[in-house]
PDB file of N, CA and C in Angstrom:
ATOM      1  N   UNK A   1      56.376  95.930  12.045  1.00  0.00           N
ATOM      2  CA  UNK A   1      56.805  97.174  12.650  1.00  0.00           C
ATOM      3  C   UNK A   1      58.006  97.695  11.868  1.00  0.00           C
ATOM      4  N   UNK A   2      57.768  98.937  10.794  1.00  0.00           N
ATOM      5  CA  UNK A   2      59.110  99.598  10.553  1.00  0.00           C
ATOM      6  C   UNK A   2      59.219 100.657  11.117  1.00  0.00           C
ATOM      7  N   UNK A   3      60.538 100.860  11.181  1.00  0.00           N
ATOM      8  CA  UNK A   3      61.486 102.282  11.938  1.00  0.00           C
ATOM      9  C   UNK A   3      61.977 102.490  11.357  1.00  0.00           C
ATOM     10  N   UNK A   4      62.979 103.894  11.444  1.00  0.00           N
ATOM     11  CA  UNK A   4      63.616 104.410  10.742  1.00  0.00           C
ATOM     12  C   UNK A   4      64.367 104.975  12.160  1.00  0.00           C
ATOM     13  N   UNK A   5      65.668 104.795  11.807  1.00  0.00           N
ATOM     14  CA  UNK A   5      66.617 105.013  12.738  1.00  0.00           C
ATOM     15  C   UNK A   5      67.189 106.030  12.591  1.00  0.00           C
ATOM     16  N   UNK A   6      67.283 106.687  13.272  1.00  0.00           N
ATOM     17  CA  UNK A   6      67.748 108.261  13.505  1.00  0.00           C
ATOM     18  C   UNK A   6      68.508 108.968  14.414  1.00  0.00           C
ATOM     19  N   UNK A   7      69.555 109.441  14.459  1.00  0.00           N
ATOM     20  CA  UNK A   7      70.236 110.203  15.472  1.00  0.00           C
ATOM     21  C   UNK A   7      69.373 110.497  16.681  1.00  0.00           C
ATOM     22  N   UNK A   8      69.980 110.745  17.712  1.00  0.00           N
ATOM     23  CA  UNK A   8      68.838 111.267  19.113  1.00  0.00           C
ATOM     24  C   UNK A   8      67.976 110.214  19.894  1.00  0.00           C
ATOM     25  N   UNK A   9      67.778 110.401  21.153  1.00  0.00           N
ATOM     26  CA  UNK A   9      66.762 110.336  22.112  1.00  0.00           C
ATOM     27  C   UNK A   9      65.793 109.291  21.586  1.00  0.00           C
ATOM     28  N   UNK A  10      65.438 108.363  22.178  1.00  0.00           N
ATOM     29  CA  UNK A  10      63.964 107.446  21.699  1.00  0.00           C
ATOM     30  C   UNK A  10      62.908 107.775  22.742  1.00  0.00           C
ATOM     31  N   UNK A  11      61.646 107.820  22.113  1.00  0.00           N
ATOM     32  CA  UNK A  11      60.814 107.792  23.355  1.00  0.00           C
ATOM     33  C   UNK A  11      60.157 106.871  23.476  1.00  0.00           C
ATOM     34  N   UNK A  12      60.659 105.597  22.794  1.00  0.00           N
ATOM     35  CA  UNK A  12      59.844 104.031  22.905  1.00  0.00           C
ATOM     36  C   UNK A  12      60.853 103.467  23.465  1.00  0.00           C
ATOM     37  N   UNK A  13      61.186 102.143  23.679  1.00  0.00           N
ATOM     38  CA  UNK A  13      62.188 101.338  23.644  1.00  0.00           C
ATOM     39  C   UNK A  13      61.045  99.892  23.797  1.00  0.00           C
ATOM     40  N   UNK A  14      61.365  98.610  23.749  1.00  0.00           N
ATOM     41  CA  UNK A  14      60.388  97.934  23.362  1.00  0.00           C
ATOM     42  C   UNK A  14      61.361  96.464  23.854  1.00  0.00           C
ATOM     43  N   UNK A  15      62.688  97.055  24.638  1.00  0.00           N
ATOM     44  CA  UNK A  15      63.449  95.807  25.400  1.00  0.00           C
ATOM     45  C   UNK A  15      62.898  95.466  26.302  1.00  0.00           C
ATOM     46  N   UNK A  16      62.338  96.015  27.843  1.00  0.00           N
ATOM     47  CA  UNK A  16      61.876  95.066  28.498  1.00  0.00           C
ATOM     48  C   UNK A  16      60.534  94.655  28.431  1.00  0.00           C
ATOM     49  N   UNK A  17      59.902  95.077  27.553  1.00  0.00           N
ATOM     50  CA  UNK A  17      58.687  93.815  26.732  1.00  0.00           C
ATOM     51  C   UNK A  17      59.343  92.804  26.062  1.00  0.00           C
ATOM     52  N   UNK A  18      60.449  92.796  25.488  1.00  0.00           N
ATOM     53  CA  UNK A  18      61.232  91.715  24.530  1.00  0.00           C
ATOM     54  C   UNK A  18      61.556  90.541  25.975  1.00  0.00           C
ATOM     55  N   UNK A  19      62.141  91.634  26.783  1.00  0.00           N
ATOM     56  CA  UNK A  19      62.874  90.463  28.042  1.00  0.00           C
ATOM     57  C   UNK A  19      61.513  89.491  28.598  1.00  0.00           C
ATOM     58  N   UNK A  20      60.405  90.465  29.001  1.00  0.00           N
ATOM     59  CA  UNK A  20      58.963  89.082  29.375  1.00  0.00           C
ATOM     60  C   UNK A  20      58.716  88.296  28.378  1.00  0.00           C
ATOM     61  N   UNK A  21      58.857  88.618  27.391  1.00  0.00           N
ATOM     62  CA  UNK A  21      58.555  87.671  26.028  1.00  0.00           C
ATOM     63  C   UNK A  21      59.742  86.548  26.084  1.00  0.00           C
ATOM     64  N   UNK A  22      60.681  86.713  26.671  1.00  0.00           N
ATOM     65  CA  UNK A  22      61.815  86.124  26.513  1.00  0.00           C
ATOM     66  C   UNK A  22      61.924  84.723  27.839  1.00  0.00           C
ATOM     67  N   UNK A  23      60.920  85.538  28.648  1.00  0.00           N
ATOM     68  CA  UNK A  23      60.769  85.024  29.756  1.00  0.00           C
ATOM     69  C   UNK A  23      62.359  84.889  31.053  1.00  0.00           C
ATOM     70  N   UNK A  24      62.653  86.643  30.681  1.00  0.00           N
ATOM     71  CA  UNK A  24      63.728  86.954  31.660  1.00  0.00           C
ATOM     72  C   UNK A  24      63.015  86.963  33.432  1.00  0.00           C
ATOM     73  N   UNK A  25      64.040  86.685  34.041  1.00  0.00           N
ATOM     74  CA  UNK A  25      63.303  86.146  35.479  1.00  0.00           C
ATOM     75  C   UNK A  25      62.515  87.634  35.978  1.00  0.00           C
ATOM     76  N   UNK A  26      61.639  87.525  36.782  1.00  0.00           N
ATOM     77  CA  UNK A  26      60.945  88.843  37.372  1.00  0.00           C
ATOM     78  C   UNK A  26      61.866  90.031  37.816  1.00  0.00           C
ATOM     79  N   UNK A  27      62.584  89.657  38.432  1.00  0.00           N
ATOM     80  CA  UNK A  27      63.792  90.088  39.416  1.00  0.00           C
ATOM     81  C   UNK A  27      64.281  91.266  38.316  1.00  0.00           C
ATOM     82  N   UNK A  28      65.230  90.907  37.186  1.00  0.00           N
ATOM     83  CA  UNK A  28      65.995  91.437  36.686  1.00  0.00           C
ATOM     84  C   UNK A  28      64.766  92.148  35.595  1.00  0.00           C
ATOM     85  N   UNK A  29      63.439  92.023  34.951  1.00  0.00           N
ATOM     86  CA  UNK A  29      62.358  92.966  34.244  1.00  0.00           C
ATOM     87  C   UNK A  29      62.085  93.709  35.068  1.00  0.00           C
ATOM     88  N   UNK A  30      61.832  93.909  36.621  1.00  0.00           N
ATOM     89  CA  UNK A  30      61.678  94.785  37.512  1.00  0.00           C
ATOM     90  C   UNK A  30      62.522  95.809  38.015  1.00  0.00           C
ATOM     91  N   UNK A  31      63.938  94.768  37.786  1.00  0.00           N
ATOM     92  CA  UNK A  31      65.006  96.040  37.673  1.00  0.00           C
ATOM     93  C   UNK A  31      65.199  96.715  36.517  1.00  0.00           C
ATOM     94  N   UNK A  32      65.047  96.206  35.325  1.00  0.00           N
ATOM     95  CA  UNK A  32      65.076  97.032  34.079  1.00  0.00           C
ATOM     96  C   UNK A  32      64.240  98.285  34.093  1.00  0.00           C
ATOM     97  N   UNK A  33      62.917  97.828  34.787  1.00  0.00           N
ATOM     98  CA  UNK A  33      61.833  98.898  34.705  1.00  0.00           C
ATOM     99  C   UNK A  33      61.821 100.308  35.669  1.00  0.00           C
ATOM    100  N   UNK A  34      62.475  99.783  36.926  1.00  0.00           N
ATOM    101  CA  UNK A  34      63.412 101.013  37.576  1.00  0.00           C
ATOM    102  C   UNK A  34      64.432 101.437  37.012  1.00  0.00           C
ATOM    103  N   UNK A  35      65.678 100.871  36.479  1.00  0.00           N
ATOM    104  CA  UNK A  35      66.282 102.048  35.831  1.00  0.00           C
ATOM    105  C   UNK A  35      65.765 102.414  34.715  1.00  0.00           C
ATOM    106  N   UNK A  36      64.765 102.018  34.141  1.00  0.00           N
ATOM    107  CA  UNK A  36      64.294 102.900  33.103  1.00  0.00           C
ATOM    108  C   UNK A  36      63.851 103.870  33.409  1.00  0.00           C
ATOM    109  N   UNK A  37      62.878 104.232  34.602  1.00  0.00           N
ATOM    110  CA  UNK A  37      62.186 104.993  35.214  1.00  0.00           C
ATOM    111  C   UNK A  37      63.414 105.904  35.913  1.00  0.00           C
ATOM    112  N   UNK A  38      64.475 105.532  35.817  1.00  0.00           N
ATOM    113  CA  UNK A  38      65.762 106.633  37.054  1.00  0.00           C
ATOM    114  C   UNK A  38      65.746 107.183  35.520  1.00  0.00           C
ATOM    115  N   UNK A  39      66.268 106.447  34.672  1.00  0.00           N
ATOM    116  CA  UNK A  39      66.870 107.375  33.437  1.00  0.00           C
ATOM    117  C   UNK A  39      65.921 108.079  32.320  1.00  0.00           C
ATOM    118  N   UNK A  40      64.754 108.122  32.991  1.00  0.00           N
ATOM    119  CA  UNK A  40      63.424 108.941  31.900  1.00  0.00           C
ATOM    120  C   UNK A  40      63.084 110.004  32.796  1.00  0.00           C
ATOM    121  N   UNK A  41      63.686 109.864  33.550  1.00  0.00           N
ATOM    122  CA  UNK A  41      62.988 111.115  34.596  1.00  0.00           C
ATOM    123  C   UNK A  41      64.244 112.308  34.253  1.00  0.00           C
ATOM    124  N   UNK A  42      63.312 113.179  34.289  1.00  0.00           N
ATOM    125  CA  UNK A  42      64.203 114.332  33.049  1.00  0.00           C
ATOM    126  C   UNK A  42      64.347 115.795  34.195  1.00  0.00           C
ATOM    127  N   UNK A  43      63.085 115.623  35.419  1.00  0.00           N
ATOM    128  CA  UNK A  43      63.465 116.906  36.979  1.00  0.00           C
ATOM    129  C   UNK A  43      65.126 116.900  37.416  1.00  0.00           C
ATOM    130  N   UNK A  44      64.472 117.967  37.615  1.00  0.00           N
ATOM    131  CA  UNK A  44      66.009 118.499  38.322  1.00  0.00           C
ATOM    132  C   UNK A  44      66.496 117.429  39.698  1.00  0.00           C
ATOM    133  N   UNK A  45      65.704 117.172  40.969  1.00  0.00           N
ATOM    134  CA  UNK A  45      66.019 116.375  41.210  1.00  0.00           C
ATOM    135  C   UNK A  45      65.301 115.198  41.761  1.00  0.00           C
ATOM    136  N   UNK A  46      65.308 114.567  40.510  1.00  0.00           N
ATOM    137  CA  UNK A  46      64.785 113.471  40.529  1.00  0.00           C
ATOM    138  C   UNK A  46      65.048 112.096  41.800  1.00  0.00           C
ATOM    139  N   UNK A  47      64.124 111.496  42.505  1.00  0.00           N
ATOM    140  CA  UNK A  47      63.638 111.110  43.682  1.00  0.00           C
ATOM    141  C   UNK A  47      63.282 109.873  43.342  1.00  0.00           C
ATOM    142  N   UNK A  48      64.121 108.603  43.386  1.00  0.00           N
ATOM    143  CA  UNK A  48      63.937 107.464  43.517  1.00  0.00           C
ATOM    144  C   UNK A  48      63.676 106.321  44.564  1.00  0.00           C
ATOM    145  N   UNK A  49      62.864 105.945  45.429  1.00  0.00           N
ATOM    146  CA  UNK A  49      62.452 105.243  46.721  1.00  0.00           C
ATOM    147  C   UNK A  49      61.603 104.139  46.733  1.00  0.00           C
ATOM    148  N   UNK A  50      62.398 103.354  47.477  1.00  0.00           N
ATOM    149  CA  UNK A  50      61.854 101.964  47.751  1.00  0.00           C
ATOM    150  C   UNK A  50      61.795 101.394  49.247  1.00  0.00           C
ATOM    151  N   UNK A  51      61.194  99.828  49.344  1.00  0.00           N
ATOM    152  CA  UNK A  51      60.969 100.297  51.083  1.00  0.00           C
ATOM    153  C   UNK A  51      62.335 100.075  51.423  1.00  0.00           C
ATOM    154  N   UNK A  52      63.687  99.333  50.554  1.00  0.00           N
ATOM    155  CA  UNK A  52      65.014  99.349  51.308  1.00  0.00           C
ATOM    156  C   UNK A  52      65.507 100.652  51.431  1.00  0.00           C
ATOM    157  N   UNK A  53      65.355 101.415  50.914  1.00  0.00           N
ATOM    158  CA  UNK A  53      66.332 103.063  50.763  1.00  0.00           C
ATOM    159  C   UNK A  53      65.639 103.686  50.156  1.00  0.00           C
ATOM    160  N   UNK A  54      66.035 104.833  50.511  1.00  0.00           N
ATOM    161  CA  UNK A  54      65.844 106.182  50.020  1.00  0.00           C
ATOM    162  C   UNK A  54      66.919 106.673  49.209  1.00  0.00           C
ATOM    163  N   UNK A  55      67.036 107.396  48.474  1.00  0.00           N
ATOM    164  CA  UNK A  55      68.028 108.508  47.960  1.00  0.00           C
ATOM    165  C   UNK A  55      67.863 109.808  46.929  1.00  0.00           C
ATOM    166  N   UNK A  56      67.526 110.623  47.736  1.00  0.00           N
ATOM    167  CA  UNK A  56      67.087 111.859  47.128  1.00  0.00           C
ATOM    168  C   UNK A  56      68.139 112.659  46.292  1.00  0.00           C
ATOM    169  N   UNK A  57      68.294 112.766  44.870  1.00  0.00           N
ATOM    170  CA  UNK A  57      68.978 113.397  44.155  1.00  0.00           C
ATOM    171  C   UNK A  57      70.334 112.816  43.647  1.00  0.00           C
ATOM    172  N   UNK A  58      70.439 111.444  44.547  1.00  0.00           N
ATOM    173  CA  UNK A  58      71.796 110.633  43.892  1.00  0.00           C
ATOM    174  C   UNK A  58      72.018 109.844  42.771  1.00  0.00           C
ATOM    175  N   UNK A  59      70.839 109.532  42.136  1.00  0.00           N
ATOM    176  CA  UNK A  59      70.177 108.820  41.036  1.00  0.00           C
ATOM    177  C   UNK A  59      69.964 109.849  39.738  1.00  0.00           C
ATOM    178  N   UNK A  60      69.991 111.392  40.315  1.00  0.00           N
ATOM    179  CA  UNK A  60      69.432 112.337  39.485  1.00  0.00           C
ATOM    180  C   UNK A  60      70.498 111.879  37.955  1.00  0.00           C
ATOM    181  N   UNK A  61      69.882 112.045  36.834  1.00  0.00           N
ATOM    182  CA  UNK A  61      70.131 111.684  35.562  1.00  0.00           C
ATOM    183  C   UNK A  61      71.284 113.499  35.419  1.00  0.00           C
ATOM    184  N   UNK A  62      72.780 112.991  35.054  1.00  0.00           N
ATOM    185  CA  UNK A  62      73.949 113.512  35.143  1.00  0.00           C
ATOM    186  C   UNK A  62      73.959 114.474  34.154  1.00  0.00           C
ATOM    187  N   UNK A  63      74.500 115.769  33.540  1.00  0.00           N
ATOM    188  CA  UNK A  63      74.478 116.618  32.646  1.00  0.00           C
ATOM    189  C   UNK A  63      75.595 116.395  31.981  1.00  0.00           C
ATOM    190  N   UNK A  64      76.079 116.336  30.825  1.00  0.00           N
ATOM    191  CA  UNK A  64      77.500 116.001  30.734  1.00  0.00           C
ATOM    192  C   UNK A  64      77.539 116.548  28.941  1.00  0.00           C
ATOM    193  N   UNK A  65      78.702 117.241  28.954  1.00  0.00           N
ATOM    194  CA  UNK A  65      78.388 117.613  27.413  1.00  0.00           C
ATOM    195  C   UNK A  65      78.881 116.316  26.272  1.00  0.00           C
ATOM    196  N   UNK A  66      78.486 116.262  25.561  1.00  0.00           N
ATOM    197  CA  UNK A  66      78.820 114.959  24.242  1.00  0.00           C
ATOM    198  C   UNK A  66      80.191 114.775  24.037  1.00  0.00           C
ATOM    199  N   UNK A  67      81.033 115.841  23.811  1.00  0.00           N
ATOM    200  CA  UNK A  67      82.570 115.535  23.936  1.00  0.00           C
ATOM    201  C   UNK A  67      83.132 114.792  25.249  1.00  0.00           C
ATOM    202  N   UNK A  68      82.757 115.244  26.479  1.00  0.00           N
ATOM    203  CA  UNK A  68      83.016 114.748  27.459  1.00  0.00           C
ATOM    204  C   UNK A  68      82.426 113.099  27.689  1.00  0.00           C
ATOM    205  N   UNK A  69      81.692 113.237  27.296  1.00  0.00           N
ATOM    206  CA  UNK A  69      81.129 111.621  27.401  1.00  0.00           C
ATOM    207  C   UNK A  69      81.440 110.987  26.237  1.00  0.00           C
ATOM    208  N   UNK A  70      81.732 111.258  25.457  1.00  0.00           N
ATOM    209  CA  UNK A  70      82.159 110.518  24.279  1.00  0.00           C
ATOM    210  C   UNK A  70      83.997 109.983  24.617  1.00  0.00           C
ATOM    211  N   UNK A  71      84.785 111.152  25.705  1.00  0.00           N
ATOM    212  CA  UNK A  71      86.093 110.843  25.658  1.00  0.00           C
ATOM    213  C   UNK A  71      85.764 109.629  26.812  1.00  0.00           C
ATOM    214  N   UNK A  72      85.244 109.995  27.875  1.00  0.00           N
ATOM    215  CA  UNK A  72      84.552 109.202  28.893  1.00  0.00           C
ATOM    216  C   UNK A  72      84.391 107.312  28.351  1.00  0.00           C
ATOM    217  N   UNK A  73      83.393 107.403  27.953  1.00  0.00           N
ATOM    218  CA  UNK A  73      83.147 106.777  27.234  1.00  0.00           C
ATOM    219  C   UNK A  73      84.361 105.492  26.353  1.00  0.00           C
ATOM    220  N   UNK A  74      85.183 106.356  25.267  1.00  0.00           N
ATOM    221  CA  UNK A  74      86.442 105.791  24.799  1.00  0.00           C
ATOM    222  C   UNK A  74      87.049 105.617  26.189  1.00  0.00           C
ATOM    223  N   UNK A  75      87.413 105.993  27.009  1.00  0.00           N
ATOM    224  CA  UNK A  75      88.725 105.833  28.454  1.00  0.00           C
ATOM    225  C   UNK A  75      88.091 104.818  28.969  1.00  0.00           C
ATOM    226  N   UNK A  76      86.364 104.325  28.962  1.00  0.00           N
ATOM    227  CA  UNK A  76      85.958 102.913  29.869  1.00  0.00           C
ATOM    228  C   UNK A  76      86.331 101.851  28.472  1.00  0.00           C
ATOM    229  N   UNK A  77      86.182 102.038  27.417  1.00  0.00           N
ATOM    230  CA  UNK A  77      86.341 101.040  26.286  1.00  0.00           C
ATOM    231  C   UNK A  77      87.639 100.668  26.384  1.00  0.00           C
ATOM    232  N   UNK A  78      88.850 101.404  26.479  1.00  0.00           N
ATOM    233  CA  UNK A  78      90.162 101.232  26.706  1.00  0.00           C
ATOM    234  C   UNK A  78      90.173 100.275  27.973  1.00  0.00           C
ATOM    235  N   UNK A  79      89.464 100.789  29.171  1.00  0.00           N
ATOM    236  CA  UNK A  79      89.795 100.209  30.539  1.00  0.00           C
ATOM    237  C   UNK A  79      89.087  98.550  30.453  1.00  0.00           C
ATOM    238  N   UNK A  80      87.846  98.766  29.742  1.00  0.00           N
ATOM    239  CA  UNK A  80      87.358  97.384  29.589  1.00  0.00           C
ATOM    240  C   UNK A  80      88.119  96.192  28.717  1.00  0.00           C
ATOM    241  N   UNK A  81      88.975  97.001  27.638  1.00  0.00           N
ATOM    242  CA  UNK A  81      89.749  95.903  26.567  1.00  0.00           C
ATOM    243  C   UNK A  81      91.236  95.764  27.590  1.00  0.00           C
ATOM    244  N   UNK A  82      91.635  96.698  28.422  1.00  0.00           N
ATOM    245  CA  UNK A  82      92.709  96.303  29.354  1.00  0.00           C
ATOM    246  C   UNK A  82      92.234  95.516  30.353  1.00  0.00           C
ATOM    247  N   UNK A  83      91.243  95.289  30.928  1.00  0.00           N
ATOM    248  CA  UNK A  83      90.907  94.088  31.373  1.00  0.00           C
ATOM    249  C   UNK A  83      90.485  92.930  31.148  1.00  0.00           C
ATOM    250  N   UNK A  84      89.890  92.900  29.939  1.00  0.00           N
ATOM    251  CA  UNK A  84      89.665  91.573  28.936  1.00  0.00           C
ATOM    252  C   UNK A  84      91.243  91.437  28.565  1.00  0.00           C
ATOM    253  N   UNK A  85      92.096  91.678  28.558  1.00  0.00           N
ATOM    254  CA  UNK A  85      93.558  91.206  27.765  1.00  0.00           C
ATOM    255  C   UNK A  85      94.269  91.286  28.849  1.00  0.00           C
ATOM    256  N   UNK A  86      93.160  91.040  30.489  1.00  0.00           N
ATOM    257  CA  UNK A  86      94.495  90.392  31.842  1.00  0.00           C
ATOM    258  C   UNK A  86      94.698  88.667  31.327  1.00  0.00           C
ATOM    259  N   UNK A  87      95.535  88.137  31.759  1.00  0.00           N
ATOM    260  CA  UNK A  87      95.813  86.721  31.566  1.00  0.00           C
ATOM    261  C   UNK A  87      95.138  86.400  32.913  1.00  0.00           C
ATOM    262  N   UNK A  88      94.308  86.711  33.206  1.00  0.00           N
ATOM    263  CA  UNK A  88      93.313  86.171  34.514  1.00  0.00           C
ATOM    264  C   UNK A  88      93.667  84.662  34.655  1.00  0.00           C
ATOM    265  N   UNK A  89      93.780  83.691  33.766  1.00  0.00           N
ATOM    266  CA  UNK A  89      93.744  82.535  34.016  1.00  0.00           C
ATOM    267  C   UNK A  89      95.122  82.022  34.575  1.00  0.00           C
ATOM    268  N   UNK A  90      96.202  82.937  34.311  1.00  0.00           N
ATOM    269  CA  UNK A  90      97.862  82.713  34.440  1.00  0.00           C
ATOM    270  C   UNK A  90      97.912  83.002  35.733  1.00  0.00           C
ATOM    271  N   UNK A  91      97.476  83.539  36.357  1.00  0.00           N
ATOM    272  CA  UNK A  91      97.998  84.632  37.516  1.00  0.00           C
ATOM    273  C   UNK A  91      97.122  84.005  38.627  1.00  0.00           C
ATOM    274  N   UNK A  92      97.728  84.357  39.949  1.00  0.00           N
ATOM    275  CA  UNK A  92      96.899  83.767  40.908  1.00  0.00           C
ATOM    276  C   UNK A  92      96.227  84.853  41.490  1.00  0.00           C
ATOM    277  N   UNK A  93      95.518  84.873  42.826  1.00  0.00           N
ATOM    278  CA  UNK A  93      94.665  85.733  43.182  1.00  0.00           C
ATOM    279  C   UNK A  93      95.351  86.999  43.322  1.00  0.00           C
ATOM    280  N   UNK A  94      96.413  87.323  44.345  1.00  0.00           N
ATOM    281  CA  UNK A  94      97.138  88.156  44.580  1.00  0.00           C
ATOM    282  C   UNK A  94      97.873  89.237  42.805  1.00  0.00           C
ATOM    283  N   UNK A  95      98.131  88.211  42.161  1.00  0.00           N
ATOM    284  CA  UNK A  95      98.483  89.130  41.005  1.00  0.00           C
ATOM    285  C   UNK A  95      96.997  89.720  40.403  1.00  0.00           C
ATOM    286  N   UNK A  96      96.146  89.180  40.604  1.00  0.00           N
ATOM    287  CA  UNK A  96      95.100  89.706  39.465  1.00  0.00           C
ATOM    288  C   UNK A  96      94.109  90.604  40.309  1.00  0.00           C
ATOM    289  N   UNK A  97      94.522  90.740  41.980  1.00  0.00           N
ATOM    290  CA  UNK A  97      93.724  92.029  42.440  1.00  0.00           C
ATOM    291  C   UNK A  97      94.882  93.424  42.150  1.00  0.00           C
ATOM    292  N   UNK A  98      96.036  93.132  42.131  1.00  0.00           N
ATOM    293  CA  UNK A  98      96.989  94.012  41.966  1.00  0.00           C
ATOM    294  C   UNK A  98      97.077  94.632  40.553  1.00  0.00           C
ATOM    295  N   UNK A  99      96.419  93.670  39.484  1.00  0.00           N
ATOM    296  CA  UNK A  99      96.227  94.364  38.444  1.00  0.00           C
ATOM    297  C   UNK A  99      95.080  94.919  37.885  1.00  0.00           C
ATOM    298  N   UNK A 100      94.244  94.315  38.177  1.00  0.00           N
ATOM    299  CA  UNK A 100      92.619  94.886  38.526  1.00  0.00           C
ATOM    300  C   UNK A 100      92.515  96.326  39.228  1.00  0.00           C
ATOM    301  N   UNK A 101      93.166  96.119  40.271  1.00  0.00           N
ATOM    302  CA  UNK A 101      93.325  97.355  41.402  1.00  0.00           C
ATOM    303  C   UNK A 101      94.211  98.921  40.465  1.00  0.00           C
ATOM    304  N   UNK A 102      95.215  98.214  39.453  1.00  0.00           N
ATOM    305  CA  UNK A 102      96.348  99.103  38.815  1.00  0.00           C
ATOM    306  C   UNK A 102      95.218  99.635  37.935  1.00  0.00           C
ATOM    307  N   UNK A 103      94.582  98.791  37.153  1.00  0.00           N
ATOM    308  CA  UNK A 103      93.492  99.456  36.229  1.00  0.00           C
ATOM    309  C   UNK A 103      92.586 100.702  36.528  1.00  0.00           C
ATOM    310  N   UNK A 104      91.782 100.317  38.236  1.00  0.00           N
ATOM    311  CA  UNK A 104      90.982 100.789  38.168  1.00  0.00           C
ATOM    312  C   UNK A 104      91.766 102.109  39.041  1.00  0.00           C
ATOM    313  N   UNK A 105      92.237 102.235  39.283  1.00  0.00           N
ATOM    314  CA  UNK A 105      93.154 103.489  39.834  1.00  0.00           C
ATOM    315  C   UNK A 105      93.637 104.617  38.774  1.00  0.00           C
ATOM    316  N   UNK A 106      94.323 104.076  37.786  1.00  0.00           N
ATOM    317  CA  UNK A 106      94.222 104.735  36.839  1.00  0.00           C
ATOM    318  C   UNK A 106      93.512 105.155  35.962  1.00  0.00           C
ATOM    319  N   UNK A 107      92.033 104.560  36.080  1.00  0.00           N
ATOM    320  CA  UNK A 107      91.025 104.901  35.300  1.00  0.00           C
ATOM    321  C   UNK A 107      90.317 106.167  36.300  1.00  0.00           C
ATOM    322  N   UNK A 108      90.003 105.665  37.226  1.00  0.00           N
ATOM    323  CA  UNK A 108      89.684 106.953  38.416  1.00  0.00           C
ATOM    324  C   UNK A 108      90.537 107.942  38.289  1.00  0.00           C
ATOM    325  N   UNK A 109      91.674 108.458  38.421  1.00  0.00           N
ATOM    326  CA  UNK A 109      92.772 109.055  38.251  1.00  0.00           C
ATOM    327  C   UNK A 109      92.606 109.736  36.849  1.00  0.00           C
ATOM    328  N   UNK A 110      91.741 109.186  35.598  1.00  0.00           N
ATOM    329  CA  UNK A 110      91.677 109.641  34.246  1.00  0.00           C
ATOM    330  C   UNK A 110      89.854 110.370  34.747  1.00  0.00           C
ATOM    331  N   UNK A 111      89.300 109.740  35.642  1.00  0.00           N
ATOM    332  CA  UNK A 111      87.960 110.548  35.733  1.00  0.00           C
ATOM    333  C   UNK A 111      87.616 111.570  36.256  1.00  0.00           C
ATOM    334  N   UNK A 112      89.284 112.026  36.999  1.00  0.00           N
ATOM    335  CA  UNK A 112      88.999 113.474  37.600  1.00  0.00           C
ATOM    336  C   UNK A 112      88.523 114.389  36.306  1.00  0.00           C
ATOM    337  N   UNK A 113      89.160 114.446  35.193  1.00  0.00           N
ATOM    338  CA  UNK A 113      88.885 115.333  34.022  1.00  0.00           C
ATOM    339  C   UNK A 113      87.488 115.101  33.166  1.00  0.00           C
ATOM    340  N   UNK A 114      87.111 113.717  33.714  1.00  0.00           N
ATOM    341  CA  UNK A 114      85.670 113.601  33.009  1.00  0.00           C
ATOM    342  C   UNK A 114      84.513 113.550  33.803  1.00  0.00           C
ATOM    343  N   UNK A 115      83.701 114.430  33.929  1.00  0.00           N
ATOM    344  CA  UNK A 115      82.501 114.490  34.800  1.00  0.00           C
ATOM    345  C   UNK A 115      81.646 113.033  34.550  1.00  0.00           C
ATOM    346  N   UNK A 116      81.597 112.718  32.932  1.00  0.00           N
ATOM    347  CA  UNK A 116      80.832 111.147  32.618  1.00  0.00           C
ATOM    348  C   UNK A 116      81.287 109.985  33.914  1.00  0.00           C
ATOM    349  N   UNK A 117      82.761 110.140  33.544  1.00  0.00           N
ATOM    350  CA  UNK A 117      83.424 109.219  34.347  1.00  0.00           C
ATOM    351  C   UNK A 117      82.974 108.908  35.136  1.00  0.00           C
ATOM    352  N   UNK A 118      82.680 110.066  36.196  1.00  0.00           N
ATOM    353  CA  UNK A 118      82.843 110.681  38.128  1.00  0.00           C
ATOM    354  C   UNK A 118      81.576 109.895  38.473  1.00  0.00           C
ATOM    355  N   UNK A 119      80.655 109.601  37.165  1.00  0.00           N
ATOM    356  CA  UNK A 119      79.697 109.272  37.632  1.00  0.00           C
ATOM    357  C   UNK A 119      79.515 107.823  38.254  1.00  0.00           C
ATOM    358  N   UNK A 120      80.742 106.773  37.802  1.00  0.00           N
ATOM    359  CA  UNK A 120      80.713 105.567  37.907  1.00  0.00           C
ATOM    360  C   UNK A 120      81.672 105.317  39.679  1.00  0.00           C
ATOM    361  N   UNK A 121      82.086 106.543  39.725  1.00  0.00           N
ATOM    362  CA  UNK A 121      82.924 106.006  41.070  1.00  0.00           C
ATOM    363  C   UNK A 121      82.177 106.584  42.563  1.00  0.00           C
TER     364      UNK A 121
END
């Protein structure tokens, strides 16, 4: 199989055939295959349902322009390397929800300006 890799959109992807081949548990190929199915669905508002829940239009795939998700984007990479560089192991419970908690406050607080963001809270 050659490809040629290219800027843009795929309309294959060929991971969760890799994951059964891999012999990833059912559970988590079944969840792959629903959010694949939330994030290929391209309607306005797109309608995801199972027999636990419903949720009409909350799943809908987000509009967001490339600058905005790209700053988005850099502000979770920042928030993720400020939490990989807590001393989690130094600190006891109480310090490391207080800094966990400091992180994610200020990252929310940075997602009012990014619609990408808004999407995670």
């Amino acid at each position: 199989m050659l490809y040629k890799v290219e800027p843009g959109a795929c309309d294959q992807s060929f991971g969760i055939h890799v994951a059964e081949f891999a012999n990833f548990p059912e559970s988590v190929v079944t969840l792959a295959r629903e959010k694949a199915a939330e994030l290929e669905d391209f309607s306005p508002t797109a309608t995801i349902t199972n027999d636990a829940q419903k949720e009409v239009g909350s799943k809908r795939k987000r509009e967001c322009d490339q600058d905005d998700m790209s700053r988005g984007a850099a502000r979770a990479h920042q928030f993720l390397k400020e939490f990989s560089d807590l001393p989690l192991d130094k600190m006891d419970l109480k310090q490391a929800l207080q800094q966990v908690n400091k992180l994610k406050d200020e990252l929310q607080k940075d997602a009012v300006n990014c619609s990408w963001l808004q999407q995670f809270f």
